[in-house]
N, C-alpha and C. Protein backbone atom coordinates (compact mmCIF):
# COMPACT_ATOMS: atom_id res chain seq x y z
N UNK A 1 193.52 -2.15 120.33
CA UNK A 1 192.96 -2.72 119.13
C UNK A 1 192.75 -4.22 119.34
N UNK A 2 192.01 -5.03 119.05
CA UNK A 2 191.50 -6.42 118.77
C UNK A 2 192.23 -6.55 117.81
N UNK A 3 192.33 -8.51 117.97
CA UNK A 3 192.92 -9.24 117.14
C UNK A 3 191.22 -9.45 116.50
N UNK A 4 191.92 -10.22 115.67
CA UNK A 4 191.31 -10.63 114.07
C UNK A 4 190.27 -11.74 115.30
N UNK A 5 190.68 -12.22 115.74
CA UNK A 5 190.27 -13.51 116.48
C UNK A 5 189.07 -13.17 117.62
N UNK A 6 189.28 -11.78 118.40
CA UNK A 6 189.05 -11.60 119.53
C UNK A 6 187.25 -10.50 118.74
N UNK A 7 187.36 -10.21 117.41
CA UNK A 7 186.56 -9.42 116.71
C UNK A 7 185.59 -10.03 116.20
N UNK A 8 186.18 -11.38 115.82
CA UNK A 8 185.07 -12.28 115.39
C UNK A 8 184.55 -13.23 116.48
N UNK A 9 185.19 -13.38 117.72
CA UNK A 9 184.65 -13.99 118.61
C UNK A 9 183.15 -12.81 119.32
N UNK A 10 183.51 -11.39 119.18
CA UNK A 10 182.61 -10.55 119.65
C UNK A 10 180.85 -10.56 118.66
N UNK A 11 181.58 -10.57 116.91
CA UNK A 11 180.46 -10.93 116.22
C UNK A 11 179.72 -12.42 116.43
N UNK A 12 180.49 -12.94 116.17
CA UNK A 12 179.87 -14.87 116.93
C UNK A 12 179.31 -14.81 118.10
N UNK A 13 179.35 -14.22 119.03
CA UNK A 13 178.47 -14.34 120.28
C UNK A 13 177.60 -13.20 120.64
N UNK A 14 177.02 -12.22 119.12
CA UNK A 14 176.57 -10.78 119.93
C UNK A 14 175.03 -11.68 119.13
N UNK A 15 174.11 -10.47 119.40
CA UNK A 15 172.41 -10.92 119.12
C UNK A 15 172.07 -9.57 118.07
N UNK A 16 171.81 -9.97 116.84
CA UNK A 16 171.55 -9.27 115.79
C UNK A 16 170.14 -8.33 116.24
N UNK A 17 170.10 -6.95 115.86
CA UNK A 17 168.94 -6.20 116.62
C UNK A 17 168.23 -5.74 115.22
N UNK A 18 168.67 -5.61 114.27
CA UNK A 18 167.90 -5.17 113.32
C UNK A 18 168.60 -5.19 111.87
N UNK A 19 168.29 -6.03 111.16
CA UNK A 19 169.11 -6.73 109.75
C UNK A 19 169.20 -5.57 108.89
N UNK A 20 170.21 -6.11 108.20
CA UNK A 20 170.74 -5.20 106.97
C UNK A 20 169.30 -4.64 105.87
N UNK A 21 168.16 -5.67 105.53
CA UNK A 21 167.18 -5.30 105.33
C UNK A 21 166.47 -3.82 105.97
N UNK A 22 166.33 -4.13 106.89
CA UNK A 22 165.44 -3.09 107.77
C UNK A 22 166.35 -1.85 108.08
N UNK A 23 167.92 -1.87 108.20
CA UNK A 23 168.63 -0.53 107.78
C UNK A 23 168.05 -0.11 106.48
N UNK A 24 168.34 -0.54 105.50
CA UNK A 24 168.14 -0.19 104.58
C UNK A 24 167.09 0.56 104.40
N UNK A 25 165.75 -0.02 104.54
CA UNK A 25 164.50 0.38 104.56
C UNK A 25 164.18 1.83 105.48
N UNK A 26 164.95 1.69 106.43
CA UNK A 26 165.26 2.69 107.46
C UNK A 26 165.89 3.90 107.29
N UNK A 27 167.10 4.41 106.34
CA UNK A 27 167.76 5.13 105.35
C UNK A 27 166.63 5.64 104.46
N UNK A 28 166.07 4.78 103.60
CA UNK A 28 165.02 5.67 102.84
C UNK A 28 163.80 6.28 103.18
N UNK A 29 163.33 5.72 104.18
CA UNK A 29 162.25 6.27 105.18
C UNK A 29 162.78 7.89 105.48
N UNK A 30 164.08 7.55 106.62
CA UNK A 30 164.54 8.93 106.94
C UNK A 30 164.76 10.13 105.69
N UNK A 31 165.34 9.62 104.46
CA UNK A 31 165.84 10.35 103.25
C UNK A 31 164.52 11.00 103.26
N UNK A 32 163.44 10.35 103.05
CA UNK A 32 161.82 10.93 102.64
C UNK A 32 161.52 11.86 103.80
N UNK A 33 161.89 11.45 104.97
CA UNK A 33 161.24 12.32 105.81
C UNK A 33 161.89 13.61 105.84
N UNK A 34 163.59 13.79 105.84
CA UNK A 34 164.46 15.00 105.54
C UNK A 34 164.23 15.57 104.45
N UNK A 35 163.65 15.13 103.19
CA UNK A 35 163.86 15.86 102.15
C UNK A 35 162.11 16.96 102.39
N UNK A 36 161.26 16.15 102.91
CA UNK A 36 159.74 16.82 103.11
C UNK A 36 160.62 17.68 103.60
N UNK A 37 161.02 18.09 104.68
CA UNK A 37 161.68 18.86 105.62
C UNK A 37 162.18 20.28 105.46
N UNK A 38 163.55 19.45 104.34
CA UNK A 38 164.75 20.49 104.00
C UNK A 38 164.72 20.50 102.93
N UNK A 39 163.67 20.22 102.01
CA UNK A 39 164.04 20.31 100.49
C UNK A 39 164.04 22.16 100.35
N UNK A 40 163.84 22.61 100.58
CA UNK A 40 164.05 23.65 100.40
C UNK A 40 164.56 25.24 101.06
N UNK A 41 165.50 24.28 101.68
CA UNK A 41 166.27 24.94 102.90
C UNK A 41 167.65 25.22 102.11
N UNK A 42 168.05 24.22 101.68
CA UNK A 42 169.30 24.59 100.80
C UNK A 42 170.92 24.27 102.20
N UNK A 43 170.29 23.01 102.87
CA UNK A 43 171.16 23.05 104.37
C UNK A 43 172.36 22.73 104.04
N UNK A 44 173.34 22.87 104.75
CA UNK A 44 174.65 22.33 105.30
C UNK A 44 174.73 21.26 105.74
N UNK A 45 174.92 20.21 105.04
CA UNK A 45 174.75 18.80 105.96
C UNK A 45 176.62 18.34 106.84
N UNK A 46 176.13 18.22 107.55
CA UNK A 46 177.89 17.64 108.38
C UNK A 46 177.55 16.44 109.00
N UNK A 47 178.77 15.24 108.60
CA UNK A 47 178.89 14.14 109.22
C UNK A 47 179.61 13.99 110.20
N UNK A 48 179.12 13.50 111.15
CA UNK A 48 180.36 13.02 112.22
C UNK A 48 180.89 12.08 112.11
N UNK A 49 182.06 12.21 111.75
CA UNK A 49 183.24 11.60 111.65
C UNK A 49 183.48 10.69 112.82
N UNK A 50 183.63 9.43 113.10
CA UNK A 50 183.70 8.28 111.60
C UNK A 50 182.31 7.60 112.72
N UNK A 51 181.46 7.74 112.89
CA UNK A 51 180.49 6.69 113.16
C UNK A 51 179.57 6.88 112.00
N UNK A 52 179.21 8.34 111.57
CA UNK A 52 178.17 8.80 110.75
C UNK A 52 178.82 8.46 109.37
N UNK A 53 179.94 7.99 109.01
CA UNK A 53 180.68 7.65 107.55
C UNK A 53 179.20 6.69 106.72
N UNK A 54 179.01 5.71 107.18
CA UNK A 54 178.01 4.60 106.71
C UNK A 54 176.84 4.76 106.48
N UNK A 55 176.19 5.70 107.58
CA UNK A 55 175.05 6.32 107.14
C UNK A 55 175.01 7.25 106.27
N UNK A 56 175.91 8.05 106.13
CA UNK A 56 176.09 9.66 105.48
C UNK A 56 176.29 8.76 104.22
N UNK A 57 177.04 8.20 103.95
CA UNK A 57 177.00 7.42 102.48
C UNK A 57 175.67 6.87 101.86
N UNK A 58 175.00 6.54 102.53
CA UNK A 58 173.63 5.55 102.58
C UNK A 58 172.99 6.72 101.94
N UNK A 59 172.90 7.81 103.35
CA UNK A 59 172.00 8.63 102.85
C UNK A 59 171.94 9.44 102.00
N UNK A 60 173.22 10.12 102.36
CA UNK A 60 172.80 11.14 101.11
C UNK A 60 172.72 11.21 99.63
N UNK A 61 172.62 10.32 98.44
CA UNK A 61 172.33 9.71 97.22
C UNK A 61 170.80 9.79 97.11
N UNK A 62 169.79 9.64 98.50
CA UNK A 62 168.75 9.44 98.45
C UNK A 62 168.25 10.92 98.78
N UNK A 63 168.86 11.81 99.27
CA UNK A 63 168.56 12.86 99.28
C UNK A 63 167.94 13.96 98.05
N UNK A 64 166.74 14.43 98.34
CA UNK A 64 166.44 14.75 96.93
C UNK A 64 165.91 16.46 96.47
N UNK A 65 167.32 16.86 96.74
CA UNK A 65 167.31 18.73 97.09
C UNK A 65 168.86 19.28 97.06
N UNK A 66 169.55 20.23 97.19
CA UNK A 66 170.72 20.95 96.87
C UNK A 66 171.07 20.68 98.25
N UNK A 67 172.14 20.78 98.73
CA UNK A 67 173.25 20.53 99.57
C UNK A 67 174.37 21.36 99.80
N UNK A 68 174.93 21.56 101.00
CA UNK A 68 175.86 21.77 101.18
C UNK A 68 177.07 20.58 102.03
N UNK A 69 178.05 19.91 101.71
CA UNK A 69 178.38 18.63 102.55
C UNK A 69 180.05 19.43 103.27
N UNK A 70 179.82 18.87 104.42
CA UNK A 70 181.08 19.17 104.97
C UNK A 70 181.01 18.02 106.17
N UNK A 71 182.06 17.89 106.89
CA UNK A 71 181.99 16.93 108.47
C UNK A 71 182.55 17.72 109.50
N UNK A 72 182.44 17.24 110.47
CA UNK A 72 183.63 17.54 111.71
C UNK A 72 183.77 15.87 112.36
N UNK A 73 184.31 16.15 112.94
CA UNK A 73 185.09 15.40 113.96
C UNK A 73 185.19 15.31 115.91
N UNK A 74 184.45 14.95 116.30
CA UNK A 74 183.83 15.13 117.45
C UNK A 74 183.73 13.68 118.27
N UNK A 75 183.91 13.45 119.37
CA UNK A 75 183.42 12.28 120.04
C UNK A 75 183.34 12.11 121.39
N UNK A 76 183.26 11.32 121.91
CA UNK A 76 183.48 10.93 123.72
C UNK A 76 184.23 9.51 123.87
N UNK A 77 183.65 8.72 122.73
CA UNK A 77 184.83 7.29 123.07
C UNK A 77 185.55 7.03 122.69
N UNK A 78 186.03 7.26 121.63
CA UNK A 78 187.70 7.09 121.14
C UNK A 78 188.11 5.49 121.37
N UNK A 79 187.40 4.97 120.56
CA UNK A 79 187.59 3.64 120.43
C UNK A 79 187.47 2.99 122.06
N UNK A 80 186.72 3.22 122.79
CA UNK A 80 186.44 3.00 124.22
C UNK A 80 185.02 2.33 123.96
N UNK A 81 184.56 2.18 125.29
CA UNK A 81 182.81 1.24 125.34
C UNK A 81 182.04 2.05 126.30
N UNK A 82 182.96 2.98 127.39
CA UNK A 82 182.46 4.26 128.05
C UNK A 82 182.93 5.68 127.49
N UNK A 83 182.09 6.72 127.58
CA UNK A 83 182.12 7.84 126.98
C UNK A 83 182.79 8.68 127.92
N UNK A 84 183.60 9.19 127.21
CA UNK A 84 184.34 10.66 128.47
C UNK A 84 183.89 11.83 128.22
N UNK A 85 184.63 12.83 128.06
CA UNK A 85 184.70 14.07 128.03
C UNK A 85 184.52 14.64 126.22
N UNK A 86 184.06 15.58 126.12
CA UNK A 86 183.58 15.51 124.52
C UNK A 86 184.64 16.00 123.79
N UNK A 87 185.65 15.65 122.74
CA UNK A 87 186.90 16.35 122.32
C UNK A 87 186.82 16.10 121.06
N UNK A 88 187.03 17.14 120.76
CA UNK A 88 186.87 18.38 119.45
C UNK A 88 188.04 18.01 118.53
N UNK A 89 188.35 16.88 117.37
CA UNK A 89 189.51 16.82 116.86
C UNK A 89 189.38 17.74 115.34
N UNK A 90 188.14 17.90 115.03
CA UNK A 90 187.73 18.98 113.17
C UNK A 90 186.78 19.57 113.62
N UNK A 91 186.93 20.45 113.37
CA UNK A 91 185.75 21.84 113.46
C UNK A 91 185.04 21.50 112.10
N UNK A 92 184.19 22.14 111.74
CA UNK A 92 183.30 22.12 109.99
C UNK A 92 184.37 23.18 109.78
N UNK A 93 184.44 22.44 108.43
CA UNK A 93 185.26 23.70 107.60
C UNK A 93 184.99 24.71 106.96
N UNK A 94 183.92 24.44 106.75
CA UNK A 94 182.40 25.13 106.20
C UNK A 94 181.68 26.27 106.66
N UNK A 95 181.37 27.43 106.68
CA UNK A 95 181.19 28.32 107.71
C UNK A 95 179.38 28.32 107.75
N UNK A 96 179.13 28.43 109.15
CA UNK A 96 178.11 27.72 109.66
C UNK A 96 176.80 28.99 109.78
N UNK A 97 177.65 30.41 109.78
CA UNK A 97 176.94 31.41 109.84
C UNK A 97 175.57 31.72 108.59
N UNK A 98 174.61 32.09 109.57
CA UNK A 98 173.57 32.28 108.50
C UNK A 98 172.85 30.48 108.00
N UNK A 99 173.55 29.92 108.06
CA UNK A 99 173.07 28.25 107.29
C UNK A 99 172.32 27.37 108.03
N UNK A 100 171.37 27.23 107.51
CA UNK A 100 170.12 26.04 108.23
C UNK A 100 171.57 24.85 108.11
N UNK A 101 171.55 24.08 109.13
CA UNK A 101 173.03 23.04 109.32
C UNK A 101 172.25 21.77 109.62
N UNK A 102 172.25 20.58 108.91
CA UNK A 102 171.81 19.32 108.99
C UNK A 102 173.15 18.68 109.66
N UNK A 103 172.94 18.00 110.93
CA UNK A 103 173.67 16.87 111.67
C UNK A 103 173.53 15.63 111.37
N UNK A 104 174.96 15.06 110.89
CA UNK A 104 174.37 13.43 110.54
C UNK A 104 174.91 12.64 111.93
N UNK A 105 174.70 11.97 112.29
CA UNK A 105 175.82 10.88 113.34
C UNK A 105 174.64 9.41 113.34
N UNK A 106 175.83 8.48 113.76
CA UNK A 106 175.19 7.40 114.08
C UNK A 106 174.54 7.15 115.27
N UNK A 107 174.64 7.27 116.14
CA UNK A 107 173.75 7.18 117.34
C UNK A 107 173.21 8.43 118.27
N UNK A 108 172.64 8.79 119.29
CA UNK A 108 172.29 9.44 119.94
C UNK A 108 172.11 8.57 121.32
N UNK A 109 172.80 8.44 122.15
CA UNK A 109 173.43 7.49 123.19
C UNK A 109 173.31 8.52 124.41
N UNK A 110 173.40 9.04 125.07
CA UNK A 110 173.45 10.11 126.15
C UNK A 110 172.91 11.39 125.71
N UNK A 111 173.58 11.57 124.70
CA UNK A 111 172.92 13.09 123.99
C UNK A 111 173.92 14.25 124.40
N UNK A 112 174.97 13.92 124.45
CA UNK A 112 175.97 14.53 125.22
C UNK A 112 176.85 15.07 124.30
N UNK A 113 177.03 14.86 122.83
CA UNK A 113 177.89 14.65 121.90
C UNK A 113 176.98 15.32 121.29
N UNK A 114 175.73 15.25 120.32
CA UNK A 114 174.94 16.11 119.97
C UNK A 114 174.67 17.15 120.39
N UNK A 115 174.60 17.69 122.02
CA UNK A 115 174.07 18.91 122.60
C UNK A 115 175.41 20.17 122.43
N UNK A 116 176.60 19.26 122.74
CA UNK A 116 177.87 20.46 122.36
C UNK A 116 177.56 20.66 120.77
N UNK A 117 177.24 19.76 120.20
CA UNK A 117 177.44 19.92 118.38
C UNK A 117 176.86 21.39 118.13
N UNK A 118 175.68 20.97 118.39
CA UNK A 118 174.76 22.44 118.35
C UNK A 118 174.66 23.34 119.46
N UNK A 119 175.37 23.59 120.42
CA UNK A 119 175.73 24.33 121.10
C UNK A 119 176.77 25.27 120.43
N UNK A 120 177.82 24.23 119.59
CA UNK A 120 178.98 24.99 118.83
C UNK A 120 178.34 25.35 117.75
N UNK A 121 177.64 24.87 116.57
CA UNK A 121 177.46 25.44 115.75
C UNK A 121 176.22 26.28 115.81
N UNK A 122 175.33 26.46 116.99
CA UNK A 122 174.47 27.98 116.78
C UNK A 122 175.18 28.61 117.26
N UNK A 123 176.30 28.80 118.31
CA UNK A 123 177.16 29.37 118.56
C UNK A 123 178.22 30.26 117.34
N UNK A 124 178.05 29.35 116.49
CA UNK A 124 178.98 30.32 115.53
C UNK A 124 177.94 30.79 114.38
N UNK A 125 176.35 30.95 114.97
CA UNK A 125 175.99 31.60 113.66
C UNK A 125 174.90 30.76 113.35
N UNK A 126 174.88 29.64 113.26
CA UNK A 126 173.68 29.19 112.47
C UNK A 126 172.44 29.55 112.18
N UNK A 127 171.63 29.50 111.46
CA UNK A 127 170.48 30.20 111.03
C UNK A 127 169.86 29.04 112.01
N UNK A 128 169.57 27.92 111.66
CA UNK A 128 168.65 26.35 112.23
C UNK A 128 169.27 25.28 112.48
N UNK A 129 169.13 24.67 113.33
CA UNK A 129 169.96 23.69 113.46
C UNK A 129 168.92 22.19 113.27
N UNK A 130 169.26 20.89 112.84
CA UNK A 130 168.35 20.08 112.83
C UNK A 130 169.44 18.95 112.77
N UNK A 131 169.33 17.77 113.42
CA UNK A 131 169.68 16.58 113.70
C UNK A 131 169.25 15.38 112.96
N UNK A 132 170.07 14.49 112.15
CA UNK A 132 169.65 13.05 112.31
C UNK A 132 170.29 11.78 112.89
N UNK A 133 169.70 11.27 113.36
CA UNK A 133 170.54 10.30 113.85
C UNK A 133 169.86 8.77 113.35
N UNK A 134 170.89 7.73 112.93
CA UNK A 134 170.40 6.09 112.27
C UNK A 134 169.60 5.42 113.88
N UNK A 135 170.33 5.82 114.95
CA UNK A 135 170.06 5.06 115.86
C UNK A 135 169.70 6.37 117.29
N UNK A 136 168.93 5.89 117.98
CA UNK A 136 168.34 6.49 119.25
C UNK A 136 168.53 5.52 120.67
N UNK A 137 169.10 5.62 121.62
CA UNK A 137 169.24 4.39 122.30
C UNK A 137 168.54 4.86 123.24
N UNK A 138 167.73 4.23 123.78
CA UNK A 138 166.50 4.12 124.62
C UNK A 138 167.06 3.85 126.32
N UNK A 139 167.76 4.94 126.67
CA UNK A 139 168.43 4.55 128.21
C UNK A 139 167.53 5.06 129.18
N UNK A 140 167.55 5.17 130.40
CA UNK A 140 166.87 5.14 131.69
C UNK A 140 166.64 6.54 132.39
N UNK A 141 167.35 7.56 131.53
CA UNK A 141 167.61 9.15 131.90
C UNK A 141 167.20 9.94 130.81
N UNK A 142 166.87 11.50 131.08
CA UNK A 142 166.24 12.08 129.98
C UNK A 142 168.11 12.34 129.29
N UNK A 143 167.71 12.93 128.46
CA UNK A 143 168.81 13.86 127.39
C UNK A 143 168.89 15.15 127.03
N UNK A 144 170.11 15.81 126.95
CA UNK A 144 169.87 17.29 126.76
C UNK A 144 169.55 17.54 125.50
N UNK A 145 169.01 16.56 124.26
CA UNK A 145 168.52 17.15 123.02
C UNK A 145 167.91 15.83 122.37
N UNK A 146 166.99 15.84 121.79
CA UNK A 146 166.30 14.55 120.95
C UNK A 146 166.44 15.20 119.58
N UNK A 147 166.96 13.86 118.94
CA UNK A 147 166.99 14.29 117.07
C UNK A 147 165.84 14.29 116.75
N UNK A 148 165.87 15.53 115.58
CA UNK A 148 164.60 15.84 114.69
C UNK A 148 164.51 14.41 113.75
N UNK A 149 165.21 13.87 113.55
CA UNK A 149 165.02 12.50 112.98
C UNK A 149 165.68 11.68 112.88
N UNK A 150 165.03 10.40 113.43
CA UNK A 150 165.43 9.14 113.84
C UNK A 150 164.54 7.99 113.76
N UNK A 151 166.32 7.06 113.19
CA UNK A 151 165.89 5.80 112.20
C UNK A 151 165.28 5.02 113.17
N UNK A 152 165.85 4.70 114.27
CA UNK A 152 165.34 3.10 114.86
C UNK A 152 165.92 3.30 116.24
N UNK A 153 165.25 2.82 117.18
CA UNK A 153 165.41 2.75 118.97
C UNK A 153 166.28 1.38 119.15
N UNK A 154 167.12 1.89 119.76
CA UNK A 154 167.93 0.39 120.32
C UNK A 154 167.62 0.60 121.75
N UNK A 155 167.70 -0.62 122.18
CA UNK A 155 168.05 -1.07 123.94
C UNK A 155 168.78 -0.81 124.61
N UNK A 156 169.07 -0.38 125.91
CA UNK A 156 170.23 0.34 126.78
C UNK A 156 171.46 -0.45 126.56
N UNK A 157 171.76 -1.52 125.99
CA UNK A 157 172.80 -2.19 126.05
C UNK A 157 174.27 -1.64 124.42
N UNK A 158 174.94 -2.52 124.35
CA UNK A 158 176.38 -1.90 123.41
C UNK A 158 175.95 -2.74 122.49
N UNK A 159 175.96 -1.81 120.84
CA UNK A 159 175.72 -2.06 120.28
C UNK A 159 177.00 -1.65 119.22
N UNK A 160 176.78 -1.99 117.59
CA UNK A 160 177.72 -2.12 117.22
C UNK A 160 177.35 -2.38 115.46
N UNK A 161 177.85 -1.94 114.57
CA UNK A 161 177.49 -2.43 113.31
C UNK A 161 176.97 -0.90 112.83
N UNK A 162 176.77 -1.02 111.60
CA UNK A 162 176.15 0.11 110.48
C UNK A 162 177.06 1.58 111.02
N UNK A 163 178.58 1.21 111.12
CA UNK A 163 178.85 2.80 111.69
C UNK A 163 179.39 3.17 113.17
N UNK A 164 178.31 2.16 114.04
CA UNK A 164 179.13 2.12 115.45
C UNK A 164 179.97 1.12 115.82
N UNK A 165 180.95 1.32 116.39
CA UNK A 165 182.14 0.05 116.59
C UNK A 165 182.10 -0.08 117.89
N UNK A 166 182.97 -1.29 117.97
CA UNK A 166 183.01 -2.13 119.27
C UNK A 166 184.88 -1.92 119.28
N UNK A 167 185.31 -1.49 120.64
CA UNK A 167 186.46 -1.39 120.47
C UNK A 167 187.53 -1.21 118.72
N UNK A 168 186.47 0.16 118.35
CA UNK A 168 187.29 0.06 116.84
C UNK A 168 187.15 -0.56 115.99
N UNK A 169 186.56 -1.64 116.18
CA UNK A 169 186.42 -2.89 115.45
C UNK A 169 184.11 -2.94 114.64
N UNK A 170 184.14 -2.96 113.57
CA UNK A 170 183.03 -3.70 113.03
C UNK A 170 181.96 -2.84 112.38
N UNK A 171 182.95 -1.39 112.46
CA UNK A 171 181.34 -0.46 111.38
C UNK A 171 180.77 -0.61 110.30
N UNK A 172 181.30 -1.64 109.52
CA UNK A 172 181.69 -2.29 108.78
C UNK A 172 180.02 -2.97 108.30
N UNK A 173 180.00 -3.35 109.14
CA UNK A 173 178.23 -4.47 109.19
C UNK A 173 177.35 -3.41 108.85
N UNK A 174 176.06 -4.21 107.88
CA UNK A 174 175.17 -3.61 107.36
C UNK A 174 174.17 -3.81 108.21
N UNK A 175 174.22 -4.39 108.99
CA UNK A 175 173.29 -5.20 110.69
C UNK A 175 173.81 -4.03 111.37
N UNK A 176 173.00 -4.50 112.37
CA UNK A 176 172.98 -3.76 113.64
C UNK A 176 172.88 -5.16 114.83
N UNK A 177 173.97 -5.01 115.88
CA UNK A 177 174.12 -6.20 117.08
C UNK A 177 174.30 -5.53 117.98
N UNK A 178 173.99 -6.45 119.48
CA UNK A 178 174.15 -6.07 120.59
C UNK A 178 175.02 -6.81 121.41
N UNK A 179 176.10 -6.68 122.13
CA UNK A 179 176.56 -7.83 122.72
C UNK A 179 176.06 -8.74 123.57
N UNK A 180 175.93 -9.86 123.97
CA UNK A 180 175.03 -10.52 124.60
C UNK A 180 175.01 -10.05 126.31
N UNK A 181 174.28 -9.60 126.94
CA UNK A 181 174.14 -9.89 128.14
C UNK A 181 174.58 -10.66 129.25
């Protein structure tokens, strides 16, 4: 964990990629584009726990159709800056069989974390599976799955704010930053 000191020295020296404005604007865009979508799907929406907390809040108020809400719990970094192995801490509690299943998460970074998601849940049944993600990071290799919808492309570099943290530290921000180079 970071000190108080060592967290704000990371915000003081990172390069802002896209302001709290343009999230914003970015959330209702996506809301409009999911609801054309799924308004009448009647989906299962699940957050991933805890990057997707900020967005899943954002979004779903703007959502404008019936719901089903549940999360799991899923990741690769565990408060890390490199991704490991994908480990499974909440299943959906929600049973997935038969149900068009909406994915919320904050980024799509490797695609490595998304591809088990829906690997597990058509695996147990799902009728459709469909993805959103706030952020898409634009790296140098293909991916084993692209979200059906996505807010905004970041740069291969570590980013941080609206949901994704930096060593644990800063989901907090309605910005979106990158650490400096």
């Amino acid at each position: 964990m970071l000190s108080s000191k060592e967290a704000g020295h990371i915000l003081d020296t990172a390069e802002q990629i896209y302001s709290a404005a343009v999230v914003s604007e970015t959330v209702k865009r996506m809301a409009a584009d999911i609801t054309v979508t799924l308004s009448e799907k009647y989906p299962l929406v699940l957050s991933v726990m805890g990057g997707a907390v900020v967005f899943t809040g954002q979004l779903l108020p703007l959502l404008k159709f019936p719901l089903n809400f549940d999360y799991l719990h899923v990741s690769r970094y565990n408060n890390k800056i490199q991704g490991e192995k994908v480990d499974w801490k909440v299943e959906p509690h929600a049973n997935v069989e038969g149900r068009v299943v909406l994915v919320l998460d904050d980024i799509l970074d490797e695609g490595i974390t998304m591809a088990s998601i829906r690997e597990r849940i058509m695996g147990n049944g799902a009728k459709a599976f469909y993805s959103a993600v706030f952020a898409d990071k634009d790296i140098s290799k293909s991916k084993p799955i692209r979200a059906d919808f996505v807010g905004v492309t970041l740069p291969d570099r570590y980013v941080f704010g609206f949901g994704m943290d930096i060593y644990g530290s800063w989901r907090n921000l309605p910005a979106i930053y990158a650490v400096k180079d």
